[in-house]
Protein backbone atom coordinates (compact mmCIF):
# COMPACT_ATOMS: atom_id res chain seq x y z
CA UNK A 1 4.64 -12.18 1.87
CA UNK A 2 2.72 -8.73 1.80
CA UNK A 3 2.11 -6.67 -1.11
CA UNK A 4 3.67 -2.87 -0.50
CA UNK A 5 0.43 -0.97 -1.32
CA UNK A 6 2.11 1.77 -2.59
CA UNK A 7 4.97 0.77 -4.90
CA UNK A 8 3.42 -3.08 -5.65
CA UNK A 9 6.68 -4.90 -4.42
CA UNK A 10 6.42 -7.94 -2.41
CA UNK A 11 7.70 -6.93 1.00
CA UNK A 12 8.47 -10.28 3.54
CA UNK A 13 6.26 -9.09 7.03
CA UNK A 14 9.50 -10.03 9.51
CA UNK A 15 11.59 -7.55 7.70
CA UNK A 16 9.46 -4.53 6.47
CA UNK A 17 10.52 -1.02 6.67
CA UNK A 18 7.96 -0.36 8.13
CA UNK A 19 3.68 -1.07 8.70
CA UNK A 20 0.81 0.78 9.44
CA UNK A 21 -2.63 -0.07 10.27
CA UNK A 22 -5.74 1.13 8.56
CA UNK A 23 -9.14 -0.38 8.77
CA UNK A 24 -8.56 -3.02 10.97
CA UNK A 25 -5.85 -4.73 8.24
CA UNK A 26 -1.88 -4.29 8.36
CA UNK A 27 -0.03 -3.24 5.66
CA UNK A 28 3.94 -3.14 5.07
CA UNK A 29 5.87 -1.52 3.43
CA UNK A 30 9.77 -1.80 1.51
CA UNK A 31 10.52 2.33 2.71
CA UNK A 32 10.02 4.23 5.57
CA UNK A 33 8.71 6.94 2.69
CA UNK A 34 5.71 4.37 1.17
CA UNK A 35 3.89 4.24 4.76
CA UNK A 36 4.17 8.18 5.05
CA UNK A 37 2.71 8.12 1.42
CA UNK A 38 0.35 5.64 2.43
CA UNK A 39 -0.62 7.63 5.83
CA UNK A 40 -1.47 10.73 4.30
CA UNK A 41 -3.95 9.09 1.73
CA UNK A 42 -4.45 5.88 2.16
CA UNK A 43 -7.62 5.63 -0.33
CA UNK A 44 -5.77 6.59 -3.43
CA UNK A 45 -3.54 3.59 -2.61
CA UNK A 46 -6.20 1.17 -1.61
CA UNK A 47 -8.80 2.70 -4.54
CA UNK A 48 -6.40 1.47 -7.40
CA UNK A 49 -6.76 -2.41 -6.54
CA UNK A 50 -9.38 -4.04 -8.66
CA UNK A 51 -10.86 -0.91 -9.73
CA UNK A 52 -9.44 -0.03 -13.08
CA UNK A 53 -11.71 3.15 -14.73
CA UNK A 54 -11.14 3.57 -18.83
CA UNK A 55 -12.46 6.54 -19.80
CA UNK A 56 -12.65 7.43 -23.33
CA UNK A 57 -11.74 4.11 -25.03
């Protein structure tokens, strides 16, 4: 199983909507409308994983 980068949901690689390539790893996707998400800025996706910033508290 692959984790959909964009909306967190486990997404099985032989049936994924769809998969795009960035950095030399392959993600997948549940929607046709995550990868274009995920196309047109793939660092605010990728930037959120294990990088949790609390300002203020």
């Amino acid at each position: 199983m692959a984790k959909d980068p964009v909306c967190n949901m486990e997404v099985d690689e032989a049936t994924a909507a769809a998969k795009s390539e960035y950095n030399g790893t392959t993600y997948y996707f549940c929607a046709a409308g995550c990868k274009r998400a995920f196309d047109k800025e793939p660092e605010t996706y990728l930037s959120v994983h294990g990088e949790h910033h609390h300002h203020g508290h």
